[in-house]
Protein backbone atom coordinates (compact mmCIF):
# COMPACT_ATOMS: atom_id res chain seq x y z
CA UNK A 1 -2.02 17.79 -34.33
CA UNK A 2 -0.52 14.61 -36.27
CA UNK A 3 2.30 13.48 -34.03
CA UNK A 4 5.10 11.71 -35.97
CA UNK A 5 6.62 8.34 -34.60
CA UNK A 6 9.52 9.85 -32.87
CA UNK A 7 7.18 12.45 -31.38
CA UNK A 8 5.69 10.03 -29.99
CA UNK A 9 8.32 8.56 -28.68
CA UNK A 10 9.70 11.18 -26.87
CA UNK A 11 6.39 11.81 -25.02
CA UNK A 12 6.17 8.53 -24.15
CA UNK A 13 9.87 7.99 -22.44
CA UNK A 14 9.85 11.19 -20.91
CA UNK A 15 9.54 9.79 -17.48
CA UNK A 16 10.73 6.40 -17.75
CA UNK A 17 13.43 4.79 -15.31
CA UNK A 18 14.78 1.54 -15.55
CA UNK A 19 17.22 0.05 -12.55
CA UNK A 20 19.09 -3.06 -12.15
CA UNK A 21 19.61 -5.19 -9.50
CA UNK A 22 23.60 -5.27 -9.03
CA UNK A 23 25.07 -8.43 -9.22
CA UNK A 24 27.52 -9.37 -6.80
CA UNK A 25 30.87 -11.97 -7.88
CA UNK A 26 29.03 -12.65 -11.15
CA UNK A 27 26.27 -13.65 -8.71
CA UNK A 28 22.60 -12.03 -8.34
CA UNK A 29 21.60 -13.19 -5.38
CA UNK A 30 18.55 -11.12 -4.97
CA UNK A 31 14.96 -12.11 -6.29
CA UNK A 32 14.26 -9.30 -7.66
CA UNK A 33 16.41 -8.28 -11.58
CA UNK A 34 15.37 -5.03 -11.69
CA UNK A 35 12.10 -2.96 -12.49
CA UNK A 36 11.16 -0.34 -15.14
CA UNK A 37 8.74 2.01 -14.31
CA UNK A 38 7.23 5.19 -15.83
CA UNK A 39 4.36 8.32 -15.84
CA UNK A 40 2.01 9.55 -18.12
CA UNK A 41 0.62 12.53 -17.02
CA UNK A 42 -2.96 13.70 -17.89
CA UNK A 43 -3.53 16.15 -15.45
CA UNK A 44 -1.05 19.16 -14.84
CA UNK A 45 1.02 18.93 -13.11
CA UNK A 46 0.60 15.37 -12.86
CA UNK A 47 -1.60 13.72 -9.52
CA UNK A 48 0.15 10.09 -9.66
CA UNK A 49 3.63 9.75 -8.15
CA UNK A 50 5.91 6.67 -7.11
CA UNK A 51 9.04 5.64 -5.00
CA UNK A 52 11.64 2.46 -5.25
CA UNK A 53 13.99 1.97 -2.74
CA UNK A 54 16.14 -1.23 -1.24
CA UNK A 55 15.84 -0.87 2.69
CA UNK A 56 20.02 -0.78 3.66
CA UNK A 57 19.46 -1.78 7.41
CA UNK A 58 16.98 -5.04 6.32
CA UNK A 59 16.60 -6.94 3.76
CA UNK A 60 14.29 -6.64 0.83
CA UNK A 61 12.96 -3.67 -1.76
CA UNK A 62 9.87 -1.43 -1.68
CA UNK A 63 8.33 -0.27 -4.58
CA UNK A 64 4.90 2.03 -5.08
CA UNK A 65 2.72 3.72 -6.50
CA UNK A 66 0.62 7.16 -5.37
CA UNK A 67 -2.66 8.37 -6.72
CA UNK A 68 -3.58 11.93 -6.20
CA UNK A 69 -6.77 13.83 -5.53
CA UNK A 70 -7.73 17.79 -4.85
CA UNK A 71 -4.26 18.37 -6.01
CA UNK A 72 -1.21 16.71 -5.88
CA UNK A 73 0.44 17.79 -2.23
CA UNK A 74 -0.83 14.47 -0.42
CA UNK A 75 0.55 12.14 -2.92
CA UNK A 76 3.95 13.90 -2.78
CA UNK A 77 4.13 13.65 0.55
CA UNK A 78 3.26 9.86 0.92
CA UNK A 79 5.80 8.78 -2.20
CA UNK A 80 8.53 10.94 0.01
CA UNK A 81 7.66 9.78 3.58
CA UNK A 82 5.94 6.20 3.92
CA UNK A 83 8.84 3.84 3.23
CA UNK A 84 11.04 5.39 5.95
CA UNK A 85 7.96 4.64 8.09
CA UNK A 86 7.77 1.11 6.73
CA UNK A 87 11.21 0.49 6.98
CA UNK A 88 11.68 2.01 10.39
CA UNK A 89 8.84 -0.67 11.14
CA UNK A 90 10.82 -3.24 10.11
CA UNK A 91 13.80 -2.39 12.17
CA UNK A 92 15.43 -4.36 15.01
CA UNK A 93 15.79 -2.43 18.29
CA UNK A 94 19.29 -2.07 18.60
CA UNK A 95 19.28 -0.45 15.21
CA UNK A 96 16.86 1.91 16.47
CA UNK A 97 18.83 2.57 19.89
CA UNK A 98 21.75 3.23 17.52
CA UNK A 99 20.16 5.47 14.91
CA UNK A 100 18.62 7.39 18.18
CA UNK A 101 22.04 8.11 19.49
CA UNK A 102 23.09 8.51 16.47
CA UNK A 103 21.02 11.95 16.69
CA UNK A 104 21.60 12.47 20.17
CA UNK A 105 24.98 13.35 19.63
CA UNK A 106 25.29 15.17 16.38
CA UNK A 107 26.98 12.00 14.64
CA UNK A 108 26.57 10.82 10.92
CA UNK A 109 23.21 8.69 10.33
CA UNK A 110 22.58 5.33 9.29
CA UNK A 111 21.30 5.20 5.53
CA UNK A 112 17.67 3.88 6.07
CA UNK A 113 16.82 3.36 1.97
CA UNK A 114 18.89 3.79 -1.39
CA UNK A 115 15.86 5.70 -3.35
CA UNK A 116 15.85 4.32 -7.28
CA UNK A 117 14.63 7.97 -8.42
CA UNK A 118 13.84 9.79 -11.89
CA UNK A 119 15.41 13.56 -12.02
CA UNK A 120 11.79 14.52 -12.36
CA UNK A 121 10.58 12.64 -8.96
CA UNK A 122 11.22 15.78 -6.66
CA UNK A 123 11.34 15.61 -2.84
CA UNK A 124 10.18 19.05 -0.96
CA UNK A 125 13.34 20.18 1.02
CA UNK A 126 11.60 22.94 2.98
CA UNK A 127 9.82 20.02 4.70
CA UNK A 128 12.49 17.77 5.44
CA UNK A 129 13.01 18.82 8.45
CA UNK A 130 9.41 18.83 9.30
CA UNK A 131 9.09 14.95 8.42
CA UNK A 132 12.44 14.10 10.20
CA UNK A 133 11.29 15.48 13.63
CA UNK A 134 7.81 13.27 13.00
CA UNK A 135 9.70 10.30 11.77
CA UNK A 136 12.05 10.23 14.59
CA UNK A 137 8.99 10.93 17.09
CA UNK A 138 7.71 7.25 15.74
CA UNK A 139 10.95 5.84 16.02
CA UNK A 140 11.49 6.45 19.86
CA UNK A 141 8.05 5.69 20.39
CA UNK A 142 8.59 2.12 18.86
CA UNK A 143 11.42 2.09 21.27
CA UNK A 144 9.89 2.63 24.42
CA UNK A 145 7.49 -0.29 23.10
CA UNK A 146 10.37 -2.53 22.26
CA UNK A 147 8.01 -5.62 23.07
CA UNK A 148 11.79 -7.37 22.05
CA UNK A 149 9.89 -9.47 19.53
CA UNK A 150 10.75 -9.11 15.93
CA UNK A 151 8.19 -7.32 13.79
CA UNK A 152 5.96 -9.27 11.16
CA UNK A 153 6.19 -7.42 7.95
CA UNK A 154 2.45 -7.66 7.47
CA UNK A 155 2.00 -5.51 10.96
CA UNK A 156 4.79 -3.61 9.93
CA UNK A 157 2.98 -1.96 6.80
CA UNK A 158 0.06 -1.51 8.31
CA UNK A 159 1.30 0.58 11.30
CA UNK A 160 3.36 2.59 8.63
CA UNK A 161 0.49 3.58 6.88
CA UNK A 162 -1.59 4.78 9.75
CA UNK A 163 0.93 6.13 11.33
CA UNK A 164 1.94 8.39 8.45
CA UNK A 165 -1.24 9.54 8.08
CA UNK A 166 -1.79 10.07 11.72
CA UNK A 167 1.08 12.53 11.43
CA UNK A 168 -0.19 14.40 8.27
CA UNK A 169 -3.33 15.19 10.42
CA UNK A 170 -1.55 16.22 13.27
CA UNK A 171 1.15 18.34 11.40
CA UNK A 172 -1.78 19.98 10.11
CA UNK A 173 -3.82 20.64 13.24
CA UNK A 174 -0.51 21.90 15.43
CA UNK A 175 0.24 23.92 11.77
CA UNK A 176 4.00 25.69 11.54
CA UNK A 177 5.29 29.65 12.03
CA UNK A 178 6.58 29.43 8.85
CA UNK A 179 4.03 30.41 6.51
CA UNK A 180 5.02 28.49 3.22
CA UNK A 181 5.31 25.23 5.36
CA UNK A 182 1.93 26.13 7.26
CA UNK A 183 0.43 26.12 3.99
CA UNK A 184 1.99 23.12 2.98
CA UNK A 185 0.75 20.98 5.13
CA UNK A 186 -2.36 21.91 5.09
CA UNK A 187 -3.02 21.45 1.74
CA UNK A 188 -1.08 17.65 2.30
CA UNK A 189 -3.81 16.97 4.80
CA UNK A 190 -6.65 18.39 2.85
CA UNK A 191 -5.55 16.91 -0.62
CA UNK A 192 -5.88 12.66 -0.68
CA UNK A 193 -3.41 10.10 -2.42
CA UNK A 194 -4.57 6.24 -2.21
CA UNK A 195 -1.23 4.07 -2.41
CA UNK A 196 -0.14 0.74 -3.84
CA UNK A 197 3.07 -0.46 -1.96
CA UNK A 198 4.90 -4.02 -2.47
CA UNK A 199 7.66 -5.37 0.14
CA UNK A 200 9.62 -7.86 -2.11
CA UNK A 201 12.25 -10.46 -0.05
CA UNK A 202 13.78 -13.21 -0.86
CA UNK A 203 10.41 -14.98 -1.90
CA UNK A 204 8.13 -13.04 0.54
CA UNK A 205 6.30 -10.72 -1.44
CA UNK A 206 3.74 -8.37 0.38
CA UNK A 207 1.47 -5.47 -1.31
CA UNK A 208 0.03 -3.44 1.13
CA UNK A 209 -3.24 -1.35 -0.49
CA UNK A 210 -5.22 1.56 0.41
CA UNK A 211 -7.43 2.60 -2.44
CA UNK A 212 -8.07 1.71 -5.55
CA UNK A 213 -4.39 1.54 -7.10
CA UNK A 214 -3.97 -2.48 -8.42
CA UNK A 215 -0.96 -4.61 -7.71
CA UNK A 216 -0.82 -7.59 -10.67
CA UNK A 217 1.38 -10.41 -10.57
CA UNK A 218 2.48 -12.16 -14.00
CA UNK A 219 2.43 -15.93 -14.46
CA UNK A 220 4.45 -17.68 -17.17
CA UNK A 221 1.91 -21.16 -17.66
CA UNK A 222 3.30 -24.75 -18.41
CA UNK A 223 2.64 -24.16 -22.26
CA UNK A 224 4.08 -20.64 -22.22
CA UNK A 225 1.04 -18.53 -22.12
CA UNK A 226 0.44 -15.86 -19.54
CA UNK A 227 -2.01 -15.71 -16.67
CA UNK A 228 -2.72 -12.55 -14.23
CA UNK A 229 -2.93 -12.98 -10.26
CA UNK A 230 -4.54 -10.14 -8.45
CA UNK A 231 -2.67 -8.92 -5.53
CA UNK A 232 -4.87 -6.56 -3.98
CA UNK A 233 -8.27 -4.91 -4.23
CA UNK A 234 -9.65 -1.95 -4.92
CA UNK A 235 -11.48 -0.38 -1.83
CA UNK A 236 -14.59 1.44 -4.09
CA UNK A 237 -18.59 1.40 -4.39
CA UNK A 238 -17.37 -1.97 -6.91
CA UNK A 239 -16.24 -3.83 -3.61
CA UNK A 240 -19.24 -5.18 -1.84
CA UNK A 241 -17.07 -6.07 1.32
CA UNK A 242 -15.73 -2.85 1.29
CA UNK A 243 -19.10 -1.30 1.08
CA UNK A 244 -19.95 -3.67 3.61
CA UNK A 245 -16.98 -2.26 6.08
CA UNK A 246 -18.38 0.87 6.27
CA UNK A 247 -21.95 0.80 6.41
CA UNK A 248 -21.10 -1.73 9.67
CA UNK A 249 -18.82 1.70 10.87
CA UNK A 250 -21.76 4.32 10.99
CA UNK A 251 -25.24 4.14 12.45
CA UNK A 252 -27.70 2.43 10.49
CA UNK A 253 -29.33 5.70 10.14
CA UNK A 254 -26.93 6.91 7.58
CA UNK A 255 -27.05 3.58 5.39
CA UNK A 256 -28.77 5.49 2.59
CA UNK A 257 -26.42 8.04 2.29
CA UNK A 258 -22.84 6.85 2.52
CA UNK A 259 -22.03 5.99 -1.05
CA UNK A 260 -24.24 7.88 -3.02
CA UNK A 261 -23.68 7.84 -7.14
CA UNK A 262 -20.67 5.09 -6.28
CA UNK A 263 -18.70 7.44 -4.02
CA UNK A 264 -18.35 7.93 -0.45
CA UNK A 265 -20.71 10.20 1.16
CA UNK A 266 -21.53 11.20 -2.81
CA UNK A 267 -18.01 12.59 -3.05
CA UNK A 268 -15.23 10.61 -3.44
CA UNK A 269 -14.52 7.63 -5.33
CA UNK A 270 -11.63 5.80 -3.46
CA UNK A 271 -13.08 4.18 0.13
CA UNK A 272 -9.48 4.55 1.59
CA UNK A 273 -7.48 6.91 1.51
CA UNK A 274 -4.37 8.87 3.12
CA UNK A 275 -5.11 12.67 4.01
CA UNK A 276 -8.59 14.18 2.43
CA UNK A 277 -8.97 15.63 6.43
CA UNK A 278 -12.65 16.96 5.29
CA UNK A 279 -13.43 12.64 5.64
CA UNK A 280 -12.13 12.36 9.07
CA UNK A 281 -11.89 15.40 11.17
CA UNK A 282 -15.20 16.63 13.10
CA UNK A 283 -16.49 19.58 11.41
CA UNK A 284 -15.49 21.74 14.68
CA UNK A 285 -12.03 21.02 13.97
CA UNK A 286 -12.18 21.68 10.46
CA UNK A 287 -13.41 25.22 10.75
CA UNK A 288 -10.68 25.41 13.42
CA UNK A 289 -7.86 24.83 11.42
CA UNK A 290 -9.17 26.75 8.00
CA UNK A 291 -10.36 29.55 10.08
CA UNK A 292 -6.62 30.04 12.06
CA UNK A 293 -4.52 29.23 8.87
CA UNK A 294 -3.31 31.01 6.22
CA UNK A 295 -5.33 32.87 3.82
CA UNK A 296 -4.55 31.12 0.52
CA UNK A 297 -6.55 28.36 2.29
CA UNK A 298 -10.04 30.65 2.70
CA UNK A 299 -9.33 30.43 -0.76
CA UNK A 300 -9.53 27.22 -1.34
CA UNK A 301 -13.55 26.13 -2.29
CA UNK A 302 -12.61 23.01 -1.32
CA UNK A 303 -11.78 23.19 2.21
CA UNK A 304 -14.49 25.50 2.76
CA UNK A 305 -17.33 22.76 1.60
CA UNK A 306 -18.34 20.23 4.34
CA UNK A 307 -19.31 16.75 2.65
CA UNK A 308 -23.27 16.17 3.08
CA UNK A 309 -24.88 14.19 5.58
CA UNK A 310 -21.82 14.57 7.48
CA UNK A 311 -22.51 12.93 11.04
CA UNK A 312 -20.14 10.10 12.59
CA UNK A 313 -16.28 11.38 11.00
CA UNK A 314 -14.13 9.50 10.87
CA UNK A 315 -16.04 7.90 7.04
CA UNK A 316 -12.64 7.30 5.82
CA UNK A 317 -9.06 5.44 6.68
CA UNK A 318 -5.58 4.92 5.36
CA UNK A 319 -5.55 1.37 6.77
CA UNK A 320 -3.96 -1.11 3.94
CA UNK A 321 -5.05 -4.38 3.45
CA UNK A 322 -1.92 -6.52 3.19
CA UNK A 323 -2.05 -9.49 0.76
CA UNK A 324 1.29 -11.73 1.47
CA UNK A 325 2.35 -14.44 -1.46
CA UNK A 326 5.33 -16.81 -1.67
CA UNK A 327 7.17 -16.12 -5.16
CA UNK A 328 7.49 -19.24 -7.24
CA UNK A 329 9.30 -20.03 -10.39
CA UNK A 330 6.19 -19.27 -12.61
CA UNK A 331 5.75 -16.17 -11.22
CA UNK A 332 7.55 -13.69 -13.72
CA UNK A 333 6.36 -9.70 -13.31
CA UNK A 334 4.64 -7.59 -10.53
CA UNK A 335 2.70 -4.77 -12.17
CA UNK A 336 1.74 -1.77 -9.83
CA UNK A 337 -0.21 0.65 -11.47
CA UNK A 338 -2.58 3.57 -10.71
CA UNK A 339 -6.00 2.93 -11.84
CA UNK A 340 -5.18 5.20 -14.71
CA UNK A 341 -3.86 2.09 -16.35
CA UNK A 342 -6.49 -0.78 -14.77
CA UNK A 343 -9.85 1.77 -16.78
CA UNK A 344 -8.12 1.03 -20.16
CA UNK A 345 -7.21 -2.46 -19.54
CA UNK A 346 -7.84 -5.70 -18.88
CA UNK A 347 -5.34 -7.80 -15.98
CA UNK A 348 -5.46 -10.63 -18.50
CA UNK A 349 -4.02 -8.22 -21.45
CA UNK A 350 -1.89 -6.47 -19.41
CA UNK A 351 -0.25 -9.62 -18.02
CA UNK A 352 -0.10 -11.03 -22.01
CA UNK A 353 1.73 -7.80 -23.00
CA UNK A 354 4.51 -7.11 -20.14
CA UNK A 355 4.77 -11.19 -20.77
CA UNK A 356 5.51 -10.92 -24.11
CA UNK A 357 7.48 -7.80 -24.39
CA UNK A 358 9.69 -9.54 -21.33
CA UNK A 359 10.22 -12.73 -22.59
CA UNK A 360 10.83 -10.97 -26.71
CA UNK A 361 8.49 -14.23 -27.52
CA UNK A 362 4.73 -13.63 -29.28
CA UNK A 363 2.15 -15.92 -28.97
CA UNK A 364 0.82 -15.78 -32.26
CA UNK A 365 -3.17 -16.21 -30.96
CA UNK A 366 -5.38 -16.65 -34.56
CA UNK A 367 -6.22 -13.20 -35.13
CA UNK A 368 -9.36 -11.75 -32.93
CA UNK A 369 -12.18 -9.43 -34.95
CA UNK A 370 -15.11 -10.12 -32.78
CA UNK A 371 -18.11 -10.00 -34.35
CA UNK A 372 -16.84 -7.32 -37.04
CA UNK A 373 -17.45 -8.69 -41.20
CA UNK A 374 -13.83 -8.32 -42.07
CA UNK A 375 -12.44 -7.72 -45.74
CA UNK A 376 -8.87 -9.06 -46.94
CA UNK A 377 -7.93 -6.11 -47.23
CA UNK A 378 -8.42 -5.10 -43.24
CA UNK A 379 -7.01 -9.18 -42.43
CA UNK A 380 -3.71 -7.89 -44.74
CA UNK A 381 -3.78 -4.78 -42.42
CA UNK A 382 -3.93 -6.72 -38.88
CA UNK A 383 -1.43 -9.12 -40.29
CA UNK A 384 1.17 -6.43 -41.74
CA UNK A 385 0.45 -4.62 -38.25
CA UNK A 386 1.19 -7.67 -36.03
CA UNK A 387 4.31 -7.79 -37.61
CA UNK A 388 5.21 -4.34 -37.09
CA UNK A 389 4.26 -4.66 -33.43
CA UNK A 390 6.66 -7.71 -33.16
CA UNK A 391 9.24 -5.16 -34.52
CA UNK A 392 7.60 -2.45 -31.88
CA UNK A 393 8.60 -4.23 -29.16
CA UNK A 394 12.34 -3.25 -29.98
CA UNK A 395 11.75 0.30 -30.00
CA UNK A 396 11.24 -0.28 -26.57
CA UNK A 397 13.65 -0.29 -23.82
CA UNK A 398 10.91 0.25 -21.33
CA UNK A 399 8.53 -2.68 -19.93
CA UNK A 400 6.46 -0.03 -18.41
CA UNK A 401 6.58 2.35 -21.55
CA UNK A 402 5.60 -0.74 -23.63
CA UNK A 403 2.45 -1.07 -21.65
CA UNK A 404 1.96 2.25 -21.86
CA UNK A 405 1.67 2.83 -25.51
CA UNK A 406 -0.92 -0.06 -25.56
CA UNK A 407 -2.99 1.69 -22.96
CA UNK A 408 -3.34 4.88 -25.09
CA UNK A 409 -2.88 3.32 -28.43
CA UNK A 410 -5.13 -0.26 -28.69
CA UNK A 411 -7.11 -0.35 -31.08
CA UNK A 412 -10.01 -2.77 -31.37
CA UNK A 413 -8.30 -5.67 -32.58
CA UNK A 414 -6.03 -5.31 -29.44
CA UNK A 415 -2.95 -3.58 -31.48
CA UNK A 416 -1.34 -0.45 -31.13
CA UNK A 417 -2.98 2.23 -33.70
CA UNK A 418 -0.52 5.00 -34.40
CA UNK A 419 -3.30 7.34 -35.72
CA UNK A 420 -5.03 7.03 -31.96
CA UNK A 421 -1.93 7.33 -30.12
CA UNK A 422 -0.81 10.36 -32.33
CA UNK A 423 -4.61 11.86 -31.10
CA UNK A 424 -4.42 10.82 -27.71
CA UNK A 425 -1.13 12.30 -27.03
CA UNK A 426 -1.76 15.83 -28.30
CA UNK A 427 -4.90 16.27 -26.90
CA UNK A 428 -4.55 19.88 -25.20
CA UNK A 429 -4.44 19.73 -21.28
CA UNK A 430 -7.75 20.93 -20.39
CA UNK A 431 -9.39 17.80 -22.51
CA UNK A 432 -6.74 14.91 -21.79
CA UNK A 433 -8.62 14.35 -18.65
CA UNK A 434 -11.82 13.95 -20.17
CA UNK A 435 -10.40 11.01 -21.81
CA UNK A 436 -7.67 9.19 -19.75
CA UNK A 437 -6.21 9.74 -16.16
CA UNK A 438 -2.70 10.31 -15.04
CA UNK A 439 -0.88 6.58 -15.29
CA UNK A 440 1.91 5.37 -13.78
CA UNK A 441 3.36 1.90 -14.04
CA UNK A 442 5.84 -0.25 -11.92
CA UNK A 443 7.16 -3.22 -13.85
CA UNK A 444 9.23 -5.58 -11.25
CA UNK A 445 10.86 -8.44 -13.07
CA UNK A 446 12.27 -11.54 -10.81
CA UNK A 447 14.52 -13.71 -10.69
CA UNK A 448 13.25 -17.25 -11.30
CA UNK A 449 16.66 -18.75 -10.68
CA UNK A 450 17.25 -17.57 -7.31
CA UNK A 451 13.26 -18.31 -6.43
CA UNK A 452 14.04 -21.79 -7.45
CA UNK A 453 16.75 -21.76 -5.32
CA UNK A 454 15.32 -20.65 -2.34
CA UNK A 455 12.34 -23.14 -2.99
CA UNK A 456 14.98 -26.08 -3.09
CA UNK A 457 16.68 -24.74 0.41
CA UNK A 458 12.95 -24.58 2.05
């Protein structure tokens, strides 16, 4: 199919989302403006999700991004649940005493988060119940710890994240009468999702990873030009310390065959991950489960399989590594973005292009070909084109949606090539995945006034 311009278009903003930071008497006083984010899907239904919200009860904003496997059920259930966990972390006690009453007697709750959602982002309410009863669970364990020490953000995240998974695996193994929300989660706990999470406050800006998601921060340089700082890293057969982490987990027998072909145990690509049970429960305990639930699951090849050379479970965690950085002045963007985006493109282009389309300003580099013998004819072309793109920029209201279109469409020379994009967009479903992955993009823009400010107070 030829796809005309505003085809393209609408394919291309169908799941974009765009919020700004309120301002308060004329003022913003937060460090963050606002964020556009957006989905392309390549799978259906789509495997990628992602959540914004502004914690009400502390300060700051949480923003991530979800990457599905074996289905998208895990991934759902992490973009729905994990920032109440983080941001019941974060609480003080007495807010936790009161939200506890709070329950205790029947009265109205505190709000917890203010979700920043898309119509399409859907939250499963046969299993909000479920989650509440586990959430709360946490919550009155944390306050039978109260240690009466305030919690570090960094320690925070991470006991969100392996808490949450904790409870997928236990909601699975206890399973539920109801038969719809047995199956559910089970197939939460035996699907996967890595996740990409930032904690943005006041200048304290923490990403908390577990997989191979990337979190990208954009740096305006002295002369103007753009720089990318990596904010976390990806936990794959490409990490040597994370190869490193879990050879020194299992016996040295084994060395040879945990990460076979670049995946773990031969199987799967991310080295961290929430859910994906068939990584961490023994294999008595997986027959357990699949043999006692429903029979959809029996079904299911995959939880039938056990992983070879399986021997010393648990071969896989949801623990985040947690990368903390002070926001400065220079520091423009945050990108977060599924590695659907990170296969197609290079940190250093991706930090050029948000910069660019952000600030409305080009910097006209002498034009690229490479090694290529170029006519004046083809220079005319890349000339009349980089005009056009300057003019492309308006026809986007969407940082994320910008980056987006150069993902799918880049040609060679770097600029967006209708013709591909038209291809690459109507590809039927059963071949998109052969040549792309789902990708879904978080585009955080701060404020550099308010950073300054806070630098000056410090």
């Amino acid at each position: 199919f030829y796809l005309t311009p505003p085809q393209v278009n609408s394919i291309l903003k169908a799941n974009e989302y765009s919020f700004k930071v309120p301002e308060f008497d004329g003022k913003n006083v937060s460090s963050i403006l606002g964020f556009d984010s957006n989905q392309l899907p390549a799978n259906a239904p789509i495997e990628d999700r992602r959540s914004a919200a502004t914690c009400l009860q502390t300060r700051g904003m949480l923003l991530g991004v979800f990457d599905g496997h074996a289905g998208c059920a895990c991934a759902q259930a992490v973009s729905e649940r994990l920032f109440y966990y983080i941001a019941i972390s974060l609480l003080p006690h007495e807010t936790l005493l009161e939200i506890e009453n709070a329950v205790e007697n029947g009265r109205a709750l505190l709000p917890i988060l203010q979700w920043h959602k898309h119509p399409n982002d859907y939250f499963s309410k046969e299993a909000s119940k479920l989650y509440f009863n586990s959430l709360r669970t946490y919550w009155q364990e944390l306050i039978d710890l109260n240690s009466g020490e305030t919690t570090d953000v960094r320690e925070a995240l991470i006991n969100a994240f392996k808490r949450l998974d904790n409870d997928i695996s236990l909601e699975a193994q206890v399973g539920d009468p109801n038969s719809f929300l047995n199956y559910l989660v089970l197939r939460v706990a035996f699907s996967g999702s890595t996740a990409c999470v930032a904690h943005v406050d006041g200048v304290d800006l923490h990403v908390a990873n577990t997989g191979d998601s990337r979190a990208m921060l954009g740096v305006q340089e002295e002369d103007g030009s753009w720089s990318a700082v990596n904010l976390s890293y990806d936990h794959n057969a490409q990490n040597e310390h994370e190869v490193e982490r879990v050879k020194m987990e299992h016996p040295k027998s084994e060395e040879k065959s945990l990460v076979k072909q670049d995946r773990l145990l031969g199987l799967l690509m991310p080295f961290r991950a929430f859910g994906d049970v068939k990584f961490k429960w023994s294999i008595e305990l997986q027959k357990r489960v699949v043999e006692s639930g429903p029979d959809q699951l029996n079904h299911n090849e995959y939880t039938k399989f056990i992983p070879p050379n399986y021997f010393t479970p648990p071969y896989l965690t949801a623990e985040p590594e947690v990368i903390h950085h002070k926001l400065r002045p220079q520091d423009k963007f945050l990108v977060l973005a599924t590695d659907g985006l990170w296969e197609t493109m290079h940190r250093q282009d991706v930090a050029r292009i948000v910069g660019e389309y952000l600030t409305g300003v080009h910097h006209q580099q002498p034009i690229a070909v490479g090694g290529y013998k170029v006519t004046l004819g083809q220079m005319h072309g890349l000339l009349t084109e980089r005009r056009a793109r300057i003019s492309s920029v308006f026809e986007d209201q969407n940082a994320a949606t910008h980056l987006i279109r150069h993902a799918v469409g880049n040609n060679e020379f770097g600029t967006v090539d209708h013709e591909r994009l038209s291809k690459m967009l109507s590809l039927p479903e059963e071949l998109a995945r052969m040549y792309r992955d789902d990708i879904t993009i978080i585009v955080v823009q701060f404020n550099s006034h308010v950073i300054g400010a806070y630098q000056n107070e410090e």
